[in-house]
C-alpha atoms as a PDB file:
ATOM      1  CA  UNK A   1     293.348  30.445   4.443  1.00  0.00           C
ATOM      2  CA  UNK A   2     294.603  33.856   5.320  1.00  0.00           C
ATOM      3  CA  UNK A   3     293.581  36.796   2.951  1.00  0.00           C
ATOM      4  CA  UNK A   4     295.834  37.811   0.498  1.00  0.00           C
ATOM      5  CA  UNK A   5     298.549  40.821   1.445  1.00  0.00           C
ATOM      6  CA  UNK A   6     297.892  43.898  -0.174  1.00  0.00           C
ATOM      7  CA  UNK A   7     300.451  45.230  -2.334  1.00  0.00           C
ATOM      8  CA  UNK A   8     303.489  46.859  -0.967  1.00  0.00           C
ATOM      9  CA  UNK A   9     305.728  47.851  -3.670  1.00  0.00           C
ATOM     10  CA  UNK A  10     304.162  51.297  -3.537  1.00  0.00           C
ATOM     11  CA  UNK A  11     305.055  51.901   0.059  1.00  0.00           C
ATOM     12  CA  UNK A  12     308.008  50.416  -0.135  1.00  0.00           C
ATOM     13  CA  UNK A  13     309.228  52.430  -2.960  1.00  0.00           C
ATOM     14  CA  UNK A  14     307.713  55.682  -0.836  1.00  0.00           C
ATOM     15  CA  UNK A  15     309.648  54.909   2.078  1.00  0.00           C
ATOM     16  CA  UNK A  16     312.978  54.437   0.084  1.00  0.00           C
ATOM     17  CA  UNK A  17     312.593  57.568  -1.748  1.00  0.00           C
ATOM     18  CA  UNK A  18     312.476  59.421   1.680  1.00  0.00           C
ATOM     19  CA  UNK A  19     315.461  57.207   3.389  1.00  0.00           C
ATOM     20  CA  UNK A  20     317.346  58.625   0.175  1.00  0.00           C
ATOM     21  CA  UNK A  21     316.439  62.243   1.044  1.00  0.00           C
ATOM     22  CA  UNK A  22     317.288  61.291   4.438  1.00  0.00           C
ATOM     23  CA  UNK A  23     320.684  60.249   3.719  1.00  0.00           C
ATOM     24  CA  UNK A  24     321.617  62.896   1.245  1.00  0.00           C
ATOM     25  CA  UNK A  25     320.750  65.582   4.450  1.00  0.00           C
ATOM     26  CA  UNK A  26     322.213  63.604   6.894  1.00  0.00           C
ATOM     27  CA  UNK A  27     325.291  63.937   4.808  1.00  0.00           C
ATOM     28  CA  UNK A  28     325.086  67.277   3.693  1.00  0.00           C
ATOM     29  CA  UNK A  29     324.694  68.317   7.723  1.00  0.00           C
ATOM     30  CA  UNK A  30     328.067  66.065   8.422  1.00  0.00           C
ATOM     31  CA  UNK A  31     329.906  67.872   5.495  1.00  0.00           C
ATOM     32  CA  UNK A  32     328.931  71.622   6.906  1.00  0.00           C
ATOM     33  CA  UNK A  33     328.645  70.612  10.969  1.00  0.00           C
ATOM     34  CA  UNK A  34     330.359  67.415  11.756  1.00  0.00           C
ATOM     35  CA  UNK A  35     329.249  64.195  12.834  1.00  0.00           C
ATOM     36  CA  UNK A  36     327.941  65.389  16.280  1.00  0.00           C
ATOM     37  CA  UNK A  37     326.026  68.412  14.696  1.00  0.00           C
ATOM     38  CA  UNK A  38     324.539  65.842  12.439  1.00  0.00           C
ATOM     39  CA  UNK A  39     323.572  63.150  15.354  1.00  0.00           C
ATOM     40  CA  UNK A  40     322.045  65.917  17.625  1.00  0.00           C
ATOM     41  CA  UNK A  41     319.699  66.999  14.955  1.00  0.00           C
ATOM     42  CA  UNK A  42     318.618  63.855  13.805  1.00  0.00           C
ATOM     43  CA  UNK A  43     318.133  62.843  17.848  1.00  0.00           C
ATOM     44  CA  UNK A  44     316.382  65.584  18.470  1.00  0.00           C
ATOM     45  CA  UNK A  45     314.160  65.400  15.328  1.00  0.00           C
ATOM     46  CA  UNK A  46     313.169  61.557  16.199  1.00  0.00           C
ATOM     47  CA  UNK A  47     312.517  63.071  20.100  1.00  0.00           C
ATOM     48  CA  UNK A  48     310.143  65.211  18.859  1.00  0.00           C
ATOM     49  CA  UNK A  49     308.107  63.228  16.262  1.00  0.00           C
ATOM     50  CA  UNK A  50     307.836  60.836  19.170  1.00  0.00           C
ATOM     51  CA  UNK A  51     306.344  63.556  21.530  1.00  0.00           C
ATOM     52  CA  UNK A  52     303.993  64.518  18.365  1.00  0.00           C
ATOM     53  CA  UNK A  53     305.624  68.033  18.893  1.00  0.00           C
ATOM     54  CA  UNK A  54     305.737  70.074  15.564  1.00  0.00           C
ATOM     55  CA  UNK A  55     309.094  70.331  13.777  1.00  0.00           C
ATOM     56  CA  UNK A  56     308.630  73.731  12.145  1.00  0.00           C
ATOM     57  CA  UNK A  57     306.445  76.629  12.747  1.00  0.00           C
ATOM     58  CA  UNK A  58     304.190  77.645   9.635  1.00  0.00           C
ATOM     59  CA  UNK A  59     303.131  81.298   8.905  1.00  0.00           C
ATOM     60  CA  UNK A  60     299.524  81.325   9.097  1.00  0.00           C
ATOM     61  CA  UNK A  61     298.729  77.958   8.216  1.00  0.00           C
ATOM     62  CA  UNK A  62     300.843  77.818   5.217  1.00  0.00           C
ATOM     63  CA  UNK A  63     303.027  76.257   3.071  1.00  0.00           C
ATOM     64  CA  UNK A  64     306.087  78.657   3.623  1.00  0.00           C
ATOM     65  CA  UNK A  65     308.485  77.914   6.871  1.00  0.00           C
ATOM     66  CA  UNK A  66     308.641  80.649   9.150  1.00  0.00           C
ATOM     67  CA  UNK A  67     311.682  78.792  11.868  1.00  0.00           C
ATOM     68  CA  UNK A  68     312.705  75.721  13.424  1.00  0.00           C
ATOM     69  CA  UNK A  69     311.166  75.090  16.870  1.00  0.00           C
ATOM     70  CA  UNK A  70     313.289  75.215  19.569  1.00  0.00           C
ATOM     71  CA  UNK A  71     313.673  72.947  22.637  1.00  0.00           C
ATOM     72  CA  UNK A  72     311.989  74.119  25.267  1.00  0.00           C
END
């Protein structure tokens, strides 16, 4: 008999929460930028989580955003 699955509801209910945010700033960007603005971002975004390259640069370690990183 297979061991019993762990409860999920929590991550579940984590990973909705941040689809949510993800929507509401995917549509925000469309509203300001347009559709293409929108897709480019979010391409580029997924590109570099896959590469493990940071999406923002940090002052000093911190908490408070100093830019976006650019391509490079």
């Amino acid at each position: 008999m297979p061991p019993p699955q762990p409860d999920m509801s929590e991550e579940a209910g984590s990973k909705d929460a941040f689809f949510i945010q993800l929507a509401e700033i995917t549509e925000a960007m469309i509203a300001a930028h347009g559709r293409d603005f929108a897709t480019g971002a979010l391409v580029l975004s997924a590109k570099f989580v896959a590469e493990g390259r940071p999406l923002i640069k940090r002052a000093n370690g911190g908490d408070e955003t100093v830019s976006a990183e650019k391509p490079g």
